[in-house]
PDB file of N, CA and C in Angstrom:
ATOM      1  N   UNK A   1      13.935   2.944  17.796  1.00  0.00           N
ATOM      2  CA  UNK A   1      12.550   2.968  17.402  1.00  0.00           C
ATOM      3  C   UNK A   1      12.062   1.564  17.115  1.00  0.00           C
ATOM      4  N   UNK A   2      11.227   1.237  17.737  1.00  0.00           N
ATOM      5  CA  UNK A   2      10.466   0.107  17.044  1.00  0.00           C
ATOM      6  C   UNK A   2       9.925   0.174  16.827  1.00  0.00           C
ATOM      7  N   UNK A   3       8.783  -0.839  15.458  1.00  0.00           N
ATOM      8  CA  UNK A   3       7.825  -0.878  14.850  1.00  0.00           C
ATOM      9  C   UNK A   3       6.637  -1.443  15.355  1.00  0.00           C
ATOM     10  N   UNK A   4       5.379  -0.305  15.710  1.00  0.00           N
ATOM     11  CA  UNK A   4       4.690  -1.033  16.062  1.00  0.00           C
ATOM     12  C   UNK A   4       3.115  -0.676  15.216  1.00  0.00           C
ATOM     13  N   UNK A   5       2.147  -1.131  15.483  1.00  0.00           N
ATOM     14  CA  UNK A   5       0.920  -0.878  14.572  1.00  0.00           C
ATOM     15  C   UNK A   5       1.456  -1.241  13.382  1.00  0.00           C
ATOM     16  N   UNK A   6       1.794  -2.625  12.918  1.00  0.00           N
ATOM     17  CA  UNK A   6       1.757  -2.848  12.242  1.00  0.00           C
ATOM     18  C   UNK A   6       0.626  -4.100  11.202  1.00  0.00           C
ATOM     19  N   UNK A   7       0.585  -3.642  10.182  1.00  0.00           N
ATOM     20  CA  UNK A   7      -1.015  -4.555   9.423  1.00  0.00           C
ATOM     21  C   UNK A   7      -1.109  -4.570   8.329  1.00  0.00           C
ATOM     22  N   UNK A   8      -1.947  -5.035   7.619  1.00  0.00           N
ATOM     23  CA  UNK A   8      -2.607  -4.561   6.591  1.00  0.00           C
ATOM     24  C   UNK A   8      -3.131  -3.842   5.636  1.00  0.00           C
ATOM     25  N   UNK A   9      -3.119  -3.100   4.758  1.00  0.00           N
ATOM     26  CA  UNK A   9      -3.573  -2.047   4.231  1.00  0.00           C
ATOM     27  C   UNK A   9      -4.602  -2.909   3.207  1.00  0.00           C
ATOM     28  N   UNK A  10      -3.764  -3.735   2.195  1.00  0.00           N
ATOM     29  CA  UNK A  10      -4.507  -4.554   1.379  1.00  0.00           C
ATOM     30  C   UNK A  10      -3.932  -5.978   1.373  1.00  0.00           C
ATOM     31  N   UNK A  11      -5.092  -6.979   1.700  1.00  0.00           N
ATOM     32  CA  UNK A  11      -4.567  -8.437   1.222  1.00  0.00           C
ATOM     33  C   UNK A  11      -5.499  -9.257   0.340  1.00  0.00           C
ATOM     34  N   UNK A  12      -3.945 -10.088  -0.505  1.00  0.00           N
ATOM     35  CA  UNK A  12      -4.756 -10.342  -2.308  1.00  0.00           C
ATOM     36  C   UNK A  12      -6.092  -9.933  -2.763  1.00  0.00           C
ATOM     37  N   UNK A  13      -6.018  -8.733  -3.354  1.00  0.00           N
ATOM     38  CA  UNK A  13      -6.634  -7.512  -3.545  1.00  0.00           C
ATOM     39  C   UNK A  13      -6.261  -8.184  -5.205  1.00  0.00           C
ATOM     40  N   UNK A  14      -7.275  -8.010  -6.621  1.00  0.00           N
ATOM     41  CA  UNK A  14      -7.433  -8.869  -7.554  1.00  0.00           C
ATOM     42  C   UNK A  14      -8.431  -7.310  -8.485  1.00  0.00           C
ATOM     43  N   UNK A  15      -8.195  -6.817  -7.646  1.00  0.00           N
ATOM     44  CA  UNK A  15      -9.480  -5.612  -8.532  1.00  0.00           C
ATOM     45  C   UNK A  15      -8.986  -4.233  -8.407  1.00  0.00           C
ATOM     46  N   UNK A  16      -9.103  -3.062  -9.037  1.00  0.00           N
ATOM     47  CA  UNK A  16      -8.800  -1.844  -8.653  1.00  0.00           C
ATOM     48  C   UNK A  16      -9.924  -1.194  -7.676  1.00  0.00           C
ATOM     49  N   UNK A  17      -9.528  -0.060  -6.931  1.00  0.00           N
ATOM     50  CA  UNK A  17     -10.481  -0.072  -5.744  1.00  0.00           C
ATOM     51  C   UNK A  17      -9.660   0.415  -4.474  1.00  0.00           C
ATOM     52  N   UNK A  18     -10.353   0.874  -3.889  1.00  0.00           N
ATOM     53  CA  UNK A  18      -9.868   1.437  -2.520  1.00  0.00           C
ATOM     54  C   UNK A  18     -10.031   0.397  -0.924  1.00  0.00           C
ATOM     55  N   UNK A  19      -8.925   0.522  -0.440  1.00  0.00           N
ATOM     56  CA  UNK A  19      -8.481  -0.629   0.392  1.00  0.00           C
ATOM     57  C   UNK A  19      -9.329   0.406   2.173  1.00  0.00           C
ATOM     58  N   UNK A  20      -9.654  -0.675   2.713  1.00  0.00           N
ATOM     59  CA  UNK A  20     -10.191  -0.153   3.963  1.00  0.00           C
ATOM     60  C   UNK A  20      -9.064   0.970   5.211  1.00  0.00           C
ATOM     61  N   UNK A  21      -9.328   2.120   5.460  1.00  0.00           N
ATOM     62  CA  UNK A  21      -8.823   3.317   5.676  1.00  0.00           C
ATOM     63  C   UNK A  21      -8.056   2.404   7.191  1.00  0.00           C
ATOM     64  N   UNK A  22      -6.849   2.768   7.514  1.00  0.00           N
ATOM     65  CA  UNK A  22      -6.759   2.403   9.188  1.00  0.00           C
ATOM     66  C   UNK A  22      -6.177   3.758   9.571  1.00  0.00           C
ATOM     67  N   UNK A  23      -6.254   3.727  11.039  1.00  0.00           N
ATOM     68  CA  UNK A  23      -5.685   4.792  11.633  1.00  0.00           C
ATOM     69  C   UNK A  23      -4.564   4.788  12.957  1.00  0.00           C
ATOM     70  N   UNK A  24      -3.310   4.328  12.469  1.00  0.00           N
ATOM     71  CA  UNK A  24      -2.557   4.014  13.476  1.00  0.00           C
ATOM     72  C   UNK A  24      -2.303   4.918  14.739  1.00  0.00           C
ATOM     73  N   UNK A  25      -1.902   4.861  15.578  1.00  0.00           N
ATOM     74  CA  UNK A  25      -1.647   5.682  17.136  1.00  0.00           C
ATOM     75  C   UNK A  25      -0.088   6.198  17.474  1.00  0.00           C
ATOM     76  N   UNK A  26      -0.044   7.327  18.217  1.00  0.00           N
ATOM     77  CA  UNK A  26       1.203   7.682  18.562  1.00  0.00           C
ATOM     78  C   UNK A  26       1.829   8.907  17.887  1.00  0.00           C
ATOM     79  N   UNK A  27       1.929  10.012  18.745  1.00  0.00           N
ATOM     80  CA  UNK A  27       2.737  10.930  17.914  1.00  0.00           C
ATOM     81  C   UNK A  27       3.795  10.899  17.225  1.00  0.00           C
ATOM     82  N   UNK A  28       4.667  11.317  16.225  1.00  0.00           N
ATOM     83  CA  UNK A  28       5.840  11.147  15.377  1.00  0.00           C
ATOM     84  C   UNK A  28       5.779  10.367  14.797  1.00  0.00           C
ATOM     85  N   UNK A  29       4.750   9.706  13.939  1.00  0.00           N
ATOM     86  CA  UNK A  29       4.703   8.538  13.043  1.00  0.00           C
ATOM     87  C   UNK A  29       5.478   8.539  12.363  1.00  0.00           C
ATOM     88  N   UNK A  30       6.476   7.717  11.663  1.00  0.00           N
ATOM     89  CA  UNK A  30       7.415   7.129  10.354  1.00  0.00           C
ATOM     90  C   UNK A  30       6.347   5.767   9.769  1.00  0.00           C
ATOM     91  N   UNK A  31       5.843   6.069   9.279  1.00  0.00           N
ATOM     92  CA  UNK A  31       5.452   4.962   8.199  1.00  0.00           C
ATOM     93  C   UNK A  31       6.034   4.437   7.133  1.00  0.00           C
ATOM     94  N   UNK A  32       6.278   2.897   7.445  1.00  0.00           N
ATOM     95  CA  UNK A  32       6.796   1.619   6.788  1.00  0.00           C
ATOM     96  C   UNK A  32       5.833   1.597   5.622  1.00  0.00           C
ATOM     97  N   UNK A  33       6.008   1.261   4.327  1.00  0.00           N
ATOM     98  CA  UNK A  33       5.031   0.063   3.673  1.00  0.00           C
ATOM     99  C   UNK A  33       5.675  -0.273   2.588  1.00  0.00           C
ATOM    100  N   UNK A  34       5.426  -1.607   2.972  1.00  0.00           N
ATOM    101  CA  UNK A  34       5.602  -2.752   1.559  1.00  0.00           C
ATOM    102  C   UNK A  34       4.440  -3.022   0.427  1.00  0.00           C
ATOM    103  N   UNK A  35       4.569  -3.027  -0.805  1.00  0.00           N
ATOM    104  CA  UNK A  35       3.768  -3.642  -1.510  1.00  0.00           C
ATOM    105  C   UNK A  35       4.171  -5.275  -2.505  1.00  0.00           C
ATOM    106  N   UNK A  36       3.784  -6.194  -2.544  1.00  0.00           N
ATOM    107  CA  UNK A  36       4.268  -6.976  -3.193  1.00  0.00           C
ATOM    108  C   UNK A  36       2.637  -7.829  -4.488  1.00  0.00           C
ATOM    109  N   UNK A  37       3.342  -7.414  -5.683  1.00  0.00           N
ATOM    110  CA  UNK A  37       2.737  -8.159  -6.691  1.00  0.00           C
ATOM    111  C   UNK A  37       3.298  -9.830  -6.722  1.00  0.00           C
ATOM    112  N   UNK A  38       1.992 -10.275  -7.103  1.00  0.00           N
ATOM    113  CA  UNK A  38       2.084 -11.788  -7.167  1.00  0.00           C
ATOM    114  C   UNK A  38       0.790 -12.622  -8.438  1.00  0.00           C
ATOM    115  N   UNK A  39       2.148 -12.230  -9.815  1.00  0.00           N
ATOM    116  CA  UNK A  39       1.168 -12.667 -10.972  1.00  0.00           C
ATOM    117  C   UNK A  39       1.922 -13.533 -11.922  1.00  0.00           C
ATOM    118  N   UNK A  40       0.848 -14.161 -12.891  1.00  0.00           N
ATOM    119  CA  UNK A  40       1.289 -14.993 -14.274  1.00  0.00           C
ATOM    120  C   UNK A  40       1.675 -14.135 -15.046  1.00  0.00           C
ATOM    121  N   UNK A  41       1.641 -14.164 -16.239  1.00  0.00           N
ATOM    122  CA  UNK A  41       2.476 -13.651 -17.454  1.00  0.00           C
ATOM    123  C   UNK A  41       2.113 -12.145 -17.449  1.00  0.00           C
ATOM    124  N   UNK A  42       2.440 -11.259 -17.940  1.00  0.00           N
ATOM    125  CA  UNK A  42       2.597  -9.703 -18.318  1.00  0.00           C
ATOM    126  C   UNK A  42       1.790  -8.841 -17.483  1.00  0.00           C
ATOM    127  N   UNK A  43       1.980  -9.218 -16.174  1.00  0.00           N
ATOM    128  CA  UNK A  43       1.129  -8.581 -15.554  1.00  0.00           C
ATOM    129  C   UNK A  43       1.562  -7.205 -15.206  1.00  0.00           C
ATOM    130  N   UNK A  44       0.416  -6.387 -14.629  1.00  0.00           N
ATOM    131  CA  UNK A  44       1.323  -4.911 -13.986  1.00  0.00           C
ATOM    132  C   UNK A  44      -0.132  -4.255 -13.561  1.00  0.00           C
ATOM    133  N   UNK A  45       0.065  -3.544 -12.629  1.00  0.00           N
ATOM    134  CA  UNK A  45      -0.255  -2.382 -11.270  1.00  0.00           C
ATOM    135  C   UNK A  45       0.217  -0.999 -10.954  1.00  0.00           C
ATOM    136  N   UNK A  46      -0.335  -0.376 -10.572  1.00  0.00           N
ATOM    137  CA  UNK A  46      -0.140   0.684  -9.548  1.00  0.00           C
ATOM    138  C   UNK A  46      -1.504   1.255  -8.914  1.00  0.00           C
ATOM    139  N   UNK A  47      -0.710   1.556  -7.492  1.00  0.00           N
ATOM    140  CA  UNK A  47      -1.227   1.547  -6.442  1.00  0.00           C
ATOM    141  C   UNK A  47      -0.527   2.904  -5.576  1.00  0.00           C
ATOM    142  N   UNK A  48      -1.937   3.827  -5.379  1.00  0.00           N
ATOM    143  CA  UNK A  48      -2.014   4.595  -4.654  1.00  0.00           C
ATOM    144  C   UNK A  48      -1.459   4.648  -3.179  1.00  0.00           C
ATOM    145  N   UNK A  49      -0.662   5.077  -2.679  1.00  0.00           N
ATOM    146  CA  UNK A  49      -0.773   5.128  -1.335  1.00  0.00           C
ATOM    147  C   UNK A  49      -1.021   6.479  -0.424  1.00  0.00           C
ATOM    148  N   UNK A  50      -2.463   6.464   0.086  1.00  0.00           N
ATOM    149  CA  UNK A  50      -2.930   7.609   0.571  1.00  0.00           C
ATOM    150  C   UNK A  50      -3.203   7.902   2.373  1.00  0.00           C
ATOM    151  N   UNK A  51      -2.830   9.356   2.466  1.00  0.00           N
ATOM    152  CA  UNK A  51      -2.742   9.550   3.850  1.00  0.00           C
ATOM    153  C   UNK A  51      -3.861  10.716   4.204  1.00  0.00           C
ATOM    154  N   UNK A  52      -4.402  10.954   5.518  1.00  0.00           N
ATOM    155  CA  UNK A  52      -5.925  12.006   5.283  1.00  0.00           C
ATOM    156  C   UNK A  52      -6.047  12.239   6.642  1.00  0.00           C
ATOM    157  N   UNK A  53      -6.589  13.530   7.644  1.00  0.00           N
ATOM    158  CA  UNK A  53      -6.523  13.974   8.535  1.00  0.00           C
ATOM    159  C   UNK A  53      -7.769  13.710   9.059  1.00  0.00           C
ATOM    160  N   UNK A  54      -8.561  13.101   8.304  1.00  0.00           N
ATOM    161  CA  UNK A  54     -10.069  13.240   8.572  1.00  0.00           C
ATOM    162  C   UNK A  54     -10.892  11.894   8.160  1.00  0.00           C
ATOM    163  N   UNK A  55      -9.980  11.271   7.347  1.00  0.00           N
ATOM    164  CA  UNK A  55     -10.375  10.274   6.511  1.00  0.00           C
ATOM    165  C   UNK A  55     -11.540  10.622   5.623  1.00  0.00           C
ATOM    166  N   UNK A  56     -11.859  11.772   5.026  1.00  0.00           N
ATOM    167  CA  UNK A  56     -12.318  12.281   4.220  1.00  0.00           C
ATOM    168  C   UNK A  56     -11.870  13.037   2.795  1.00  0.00           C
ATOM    169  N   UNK A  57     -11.055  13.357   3.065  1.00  0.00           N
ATOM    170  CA  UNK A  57      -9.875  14.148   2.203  1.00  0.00           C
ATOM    171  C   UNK A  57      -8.390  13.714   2.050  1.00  0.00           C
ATOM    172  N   UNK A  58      -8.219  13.223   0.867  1.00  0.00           N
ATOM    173  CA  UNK A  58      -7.056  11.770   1.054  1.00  0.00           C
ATOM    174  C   UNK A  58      -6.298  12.841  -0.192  1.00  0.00           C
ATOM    175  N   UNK A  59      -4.674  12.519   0.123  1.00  0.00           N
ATOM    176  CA  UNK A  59      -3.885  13.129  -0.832  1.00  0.00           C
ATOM    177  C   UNK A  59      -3.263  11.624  -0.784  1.00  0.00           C
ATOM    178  N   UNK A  60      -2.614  11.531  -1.922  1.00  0.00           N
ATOM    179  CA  UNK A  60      -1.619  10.373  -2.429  1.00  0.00           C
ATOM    180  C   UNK A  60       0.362  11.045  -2.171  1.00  0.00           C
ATOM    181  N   UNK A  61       0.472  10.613  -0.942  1.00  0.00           N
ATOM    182  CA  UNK A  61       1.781  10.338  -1.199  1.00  0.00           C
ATOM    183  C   UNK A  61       2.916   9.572  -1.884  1.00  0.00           C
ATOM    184  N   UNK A  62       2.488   8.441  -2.500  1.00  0.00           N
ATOM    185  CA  UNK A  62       3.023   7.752  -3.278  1.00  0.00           C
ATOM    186  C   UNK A  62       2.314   6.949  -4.657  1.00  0.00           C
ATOM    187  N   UNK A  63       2.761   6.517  -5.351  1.00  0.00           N
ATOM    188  CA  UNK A  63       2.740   5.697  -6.090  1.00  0.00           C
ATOM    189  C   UNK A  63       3.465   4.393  -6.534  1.00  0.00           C
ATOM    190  N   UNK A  64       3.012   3.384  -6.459  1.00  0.00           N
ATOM    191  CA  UNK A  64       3.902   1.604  -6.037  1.00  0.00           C
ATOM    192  C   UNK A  64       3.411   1.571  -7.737  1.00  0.00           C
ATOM    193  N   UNK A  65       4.101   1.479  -8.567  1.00  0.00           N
ATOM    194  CA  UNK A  65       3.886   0.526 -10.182  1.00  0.00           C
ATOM    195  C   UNK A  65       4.489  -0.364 -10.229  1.00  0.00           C
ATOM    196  N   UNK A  66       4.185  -1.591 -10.868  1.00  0.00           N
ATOM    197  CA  UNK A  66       4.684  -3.131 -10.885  1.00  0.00           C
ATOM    198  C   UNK A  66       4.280  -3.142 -12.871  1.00  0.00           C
ATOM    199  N   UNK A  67       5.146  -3.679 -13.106  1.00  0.00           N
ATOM    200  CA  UNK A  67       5.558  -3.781 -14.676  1.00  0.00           C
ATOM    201  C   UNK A  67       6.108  -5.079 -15.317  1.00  0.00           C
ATOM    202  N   UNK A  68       5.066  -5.388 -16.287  1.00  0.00           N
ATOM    203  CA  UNK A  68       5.568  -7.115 -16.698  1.00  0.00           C
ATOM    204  C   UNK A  68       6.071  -7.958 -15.615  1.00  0.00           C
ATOM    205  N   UNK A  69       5.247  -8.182 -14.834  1.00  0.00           N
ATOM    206  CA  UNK A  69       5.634  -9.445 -13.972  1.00  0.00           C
ATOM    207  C   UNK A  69       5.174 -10.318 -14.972  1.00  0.00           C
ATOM    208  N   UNK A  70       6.170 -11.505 -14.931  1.00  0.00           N
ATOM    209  CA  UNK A  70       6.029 -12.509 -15.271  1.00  0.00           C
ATOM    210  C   UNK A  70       6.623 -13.547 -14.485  1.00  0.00           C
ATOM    211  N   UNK A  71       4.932 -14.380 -13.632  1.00  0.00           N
ATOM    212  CA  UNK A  71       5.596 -15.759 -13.129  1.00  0.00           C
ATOM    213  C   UNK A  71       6.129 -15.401 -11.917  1.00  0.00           C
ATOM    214  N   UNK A  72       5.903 -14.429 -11.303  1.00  0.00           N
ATOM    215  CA  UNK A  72       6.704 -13.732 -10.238  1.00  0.00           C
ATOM    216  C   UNK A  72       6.362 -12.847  -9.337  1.00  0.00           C
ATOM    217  N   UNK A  73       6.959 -12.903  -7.607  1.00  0.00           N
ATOM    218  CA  UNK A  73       6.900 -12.010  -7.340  1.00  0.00           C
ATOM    219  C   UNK A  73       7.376 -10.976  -6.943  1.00  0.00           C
ATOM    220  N   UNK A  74       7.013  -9.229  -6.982  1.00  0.00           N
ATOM    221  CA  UNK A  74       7.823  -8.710  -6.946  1.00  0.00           C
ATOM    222  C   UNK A  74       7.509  -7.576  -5.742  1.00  0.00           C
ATOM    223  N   UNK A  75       8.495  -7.192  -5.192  1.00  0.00           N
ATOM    224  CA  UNK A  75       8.045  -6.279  -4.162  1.00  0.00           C
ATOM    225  C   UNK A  75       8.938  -4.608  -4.162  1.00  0.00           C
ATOM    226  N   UNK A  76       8.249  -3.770  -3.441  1.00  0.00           N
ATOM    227  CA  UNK A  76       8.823  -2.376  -3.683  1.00  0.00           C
ATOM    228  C   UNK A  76       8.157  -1.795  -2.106  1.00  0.00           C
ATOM    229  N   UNK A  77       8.987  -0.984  -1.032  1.00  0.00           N
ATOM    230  CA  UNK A  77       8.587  -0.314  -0.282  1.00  0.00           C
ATOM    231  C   UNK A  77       9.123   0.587  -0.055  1.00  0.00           C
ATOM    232  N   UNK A  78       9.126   1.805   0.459  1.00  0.00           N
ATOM    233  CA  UNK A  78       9.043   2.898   1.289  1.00  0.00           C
ATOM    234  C   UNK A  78       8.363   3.692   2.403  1.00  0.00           C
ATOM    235  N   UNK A  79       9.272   3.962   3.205  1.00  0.00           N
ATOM    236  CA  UNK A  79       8.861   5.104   4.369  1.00  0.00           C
ATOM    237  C   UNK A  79       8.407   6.710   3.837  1.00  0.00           C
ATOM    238  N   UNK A  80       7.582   7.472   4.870  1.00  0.00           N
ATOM    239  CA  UNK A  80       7.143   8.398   4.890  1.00  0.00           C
ATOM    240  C   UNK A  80       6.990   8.863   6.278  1.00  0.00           C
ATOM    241  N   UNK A  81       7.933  10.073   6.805  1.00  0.00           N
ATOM    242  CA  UNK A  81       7.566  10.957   8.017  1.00  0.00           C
ATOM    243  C   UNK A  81       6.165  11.497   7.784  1.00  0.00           C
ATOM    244  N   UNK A  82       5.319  11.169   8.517  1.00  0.00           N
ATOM    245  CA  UNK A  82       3.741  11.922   8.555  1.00  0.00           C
ATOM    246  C   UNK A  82       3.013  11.818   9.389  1.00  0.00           C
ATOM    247  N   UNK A  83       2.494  12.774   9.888  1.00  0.00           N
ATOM    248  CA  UNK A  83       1.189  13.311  11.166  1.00  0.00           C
ATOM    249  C   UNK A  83      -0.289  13.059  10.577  1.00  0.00           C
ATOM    250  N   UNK A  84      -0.309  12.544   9.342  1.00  0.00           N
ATOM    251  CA  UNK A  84      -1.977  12.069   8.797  1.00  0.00           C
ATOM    252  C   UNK A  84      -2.179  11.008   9.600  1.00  0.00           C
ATOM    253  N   UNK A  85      -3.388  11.176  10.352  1.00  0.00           N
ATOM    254  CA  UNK A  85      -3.967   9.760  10.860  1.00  0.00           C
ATOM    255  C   UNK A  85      -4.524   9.177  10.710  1.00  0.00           C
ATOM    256  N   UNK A  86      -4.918   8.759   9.304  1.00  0.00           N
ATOM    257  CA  UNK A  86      -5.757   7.390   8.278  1.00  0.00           C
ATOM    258  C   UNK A  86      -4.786   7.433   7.170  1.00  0.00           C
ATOM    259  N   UNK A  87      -4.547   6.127   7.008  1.00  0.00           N
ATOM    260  CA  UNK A  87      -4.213   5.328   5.929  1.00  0.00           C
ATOM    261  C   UNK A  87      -4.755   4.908   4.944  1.00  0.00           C
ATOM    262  N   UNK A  88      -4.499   4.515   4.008  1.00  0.00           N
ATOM    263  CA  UNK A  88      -5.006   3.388   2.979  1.00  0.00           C
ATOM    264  C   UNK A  88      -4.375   3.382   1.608  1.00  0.00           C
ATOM    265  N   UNK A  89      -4.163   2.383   0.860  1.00  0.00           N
ATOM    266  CA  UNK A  89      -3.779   2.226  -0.759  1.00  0.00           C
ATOM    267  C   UNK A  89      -5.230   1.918  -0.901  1.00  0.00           C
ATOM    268  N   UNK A  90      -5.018   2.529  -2.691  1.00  0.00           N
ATOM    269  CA  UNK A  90      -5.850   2.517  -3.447  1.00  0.00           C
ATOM    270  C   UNK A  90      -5.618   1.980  -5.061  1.00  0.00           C
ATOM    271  N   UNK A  91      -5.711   0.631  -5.269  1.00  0.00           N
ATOM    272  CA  UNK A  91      -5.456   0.330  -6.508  1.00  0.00           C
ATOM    273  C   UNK A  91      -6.213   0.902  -7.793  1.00  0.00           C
ATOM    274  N   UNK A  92      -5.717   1.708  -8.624  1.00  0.00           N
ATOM    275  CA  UNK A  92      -5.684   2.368  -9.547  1.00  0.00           C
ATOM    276  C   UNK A  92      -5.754   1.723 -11.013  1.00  0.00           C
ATOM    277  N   UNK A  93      -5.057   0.868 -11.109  1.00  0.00           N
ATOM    278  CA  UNK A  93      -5.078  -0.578 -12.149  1.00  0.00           C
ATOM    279  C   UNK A  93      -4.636  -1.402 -11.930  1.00  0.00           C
ATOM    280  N   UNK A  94      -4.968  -2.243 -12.669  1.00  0.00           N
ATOM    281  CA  UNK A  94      -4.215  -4.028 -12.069  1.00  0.00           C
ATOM    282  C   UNK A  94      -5.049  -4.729 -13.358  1.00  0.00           C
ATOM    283  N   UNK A  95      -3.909  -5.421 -14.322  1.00  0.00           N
ATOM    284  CA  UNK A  95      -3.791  -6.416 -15.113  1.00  0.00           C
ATOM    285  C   UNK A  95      -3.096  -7.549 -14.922  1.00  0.00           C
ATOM    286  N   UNK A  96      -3.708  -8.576 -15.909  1.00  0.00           N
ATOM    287  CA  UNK A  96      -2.688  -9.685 -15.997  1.00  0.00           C
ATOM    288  C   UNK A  96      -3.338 -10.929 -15.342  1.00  0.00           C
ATOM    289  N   UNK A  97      -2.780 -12.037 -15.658  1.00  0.00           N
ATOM    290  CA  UNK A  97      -3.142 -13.148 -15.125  1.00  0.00           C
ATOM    291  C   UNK A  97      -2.780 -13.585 -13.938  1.00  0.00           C
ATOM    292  N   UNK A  98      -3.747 -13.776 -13.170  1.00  0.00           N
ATOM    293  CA  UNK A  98      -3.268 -14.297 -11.407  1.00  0.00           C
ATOM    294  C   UNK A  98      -2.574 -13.066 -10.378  1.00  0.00           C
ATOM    295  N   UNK A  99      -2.839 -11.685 -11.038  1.00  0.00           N
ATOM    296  CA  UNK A  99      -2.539 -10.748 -10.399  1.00  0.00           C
ATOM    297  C   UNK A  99      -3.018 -10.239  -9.026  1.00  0.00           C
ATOM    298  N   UNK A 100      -2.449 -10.603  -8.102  1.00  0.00           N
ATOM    299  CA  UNK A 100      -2.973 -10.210  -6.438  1.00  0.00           C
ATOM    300  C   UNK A 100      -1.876  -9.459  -6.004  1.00  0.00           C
ATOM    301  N   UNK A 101      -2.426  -7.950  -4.992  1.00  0.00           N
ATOM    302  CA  UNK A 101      -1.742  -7.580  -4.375  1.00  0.00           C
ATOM    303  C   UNK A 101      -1.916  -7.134  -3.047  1.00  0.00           C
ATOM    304  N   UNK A 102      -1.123  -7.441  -2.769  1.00  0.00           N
ATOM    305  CA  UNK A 102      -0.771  -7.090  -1.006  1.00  0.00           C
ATOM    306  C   UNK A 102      -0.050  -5.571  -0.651  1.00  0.00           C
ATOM    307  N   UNK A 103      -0.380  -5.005   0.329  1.00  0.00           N
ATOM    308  CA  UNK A 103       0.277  -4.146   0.817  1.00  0.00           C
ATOM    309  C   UNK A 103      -0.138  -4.085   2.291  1.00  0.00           C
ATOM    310  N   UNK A 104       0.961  -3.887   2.836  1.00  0.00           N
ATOM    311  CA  UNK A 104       1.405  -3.828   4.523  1.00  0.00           C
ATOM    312  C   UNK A 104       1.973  -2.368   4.841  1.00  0.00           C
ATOM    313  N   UNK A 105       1.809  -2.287   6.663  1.00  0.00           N
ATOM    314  CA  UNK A 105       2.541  -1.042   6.759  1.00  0.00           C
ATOM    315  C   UNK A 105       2.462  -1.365   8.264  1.00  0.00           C
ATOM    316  N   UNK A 106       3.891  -0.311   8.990  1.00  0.00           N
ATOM    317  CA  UNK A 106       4.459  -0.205  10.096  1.00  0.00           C
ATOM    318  C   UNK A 106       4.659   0.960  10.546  1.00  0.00           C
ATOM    319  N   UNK A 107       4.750   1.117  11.566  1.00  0.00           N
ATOM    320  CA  UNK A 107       4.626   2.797  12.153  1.00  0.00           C
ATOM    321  C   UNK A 107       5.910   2.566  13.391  1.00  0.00           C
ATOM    322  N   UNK A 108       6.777   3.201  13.049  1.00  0.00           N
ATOM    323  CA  UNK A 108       8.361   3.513  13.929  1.00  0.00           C
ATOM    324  C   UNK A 108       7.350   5.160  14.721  1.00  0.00           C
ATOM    325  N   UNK A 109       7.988   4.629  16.405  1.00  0.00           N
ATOM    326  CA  UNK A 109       7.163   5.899  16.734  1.00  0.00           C
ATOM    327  C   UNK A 109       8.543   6.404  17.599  1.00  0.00           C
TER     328      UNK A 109
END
């Protein structure tokens, strides 16, 4: 399998808020995604990661939380077998100083 459609979901993203929907191609999707926090002192996050048939009606398959970063960055990913064809994270909270986050994703078809 290789990874292809791979992108963006959110980049240095500084606010809570919903990240622009994509809709990758190809039957049998495995979806990749990384999230990585990048903050100053006591920072912390979590972040929605949502999948939707319509891009209207979004369920959250996951949840990414980041906890006391300090000075650092830190990253957390997981896969998901799924036939939803829109994407998107949705930051939920985000504290702390210099707190930006990124999240990426890949589709094994």
């Amino acid at each position: 399998m290789a990874a292809t459609n791979v992108g963006p979901l959110l980049v240095n993203a500084t606010t809570t808020g919903v990240g622009e929907a994509k809709a990758p191609t190809g039957p049998n999707r495995t979806y990749f995604f990384t999230a990585v926090a990048d903050a100053g002192a006591n920072a912390t996050a979590s972040i929605d990661i949502e999948v939707s048939l319509d891009s209207v009606e979004w369920i959250k398959i996951a949840t990414v939380s980041f906890t006391n970063i300090n000075d650092t960055k830190e990253y957390d990913s997981f896969s998901s077998l799924s036939a939803y064809k829109y994407l998107r994270a949705n930051i939920k909270s985000i504290s702390g100083a210099g707190m930006t986050i990124n999240v990426t994703y890949g589709v094994n078809q």
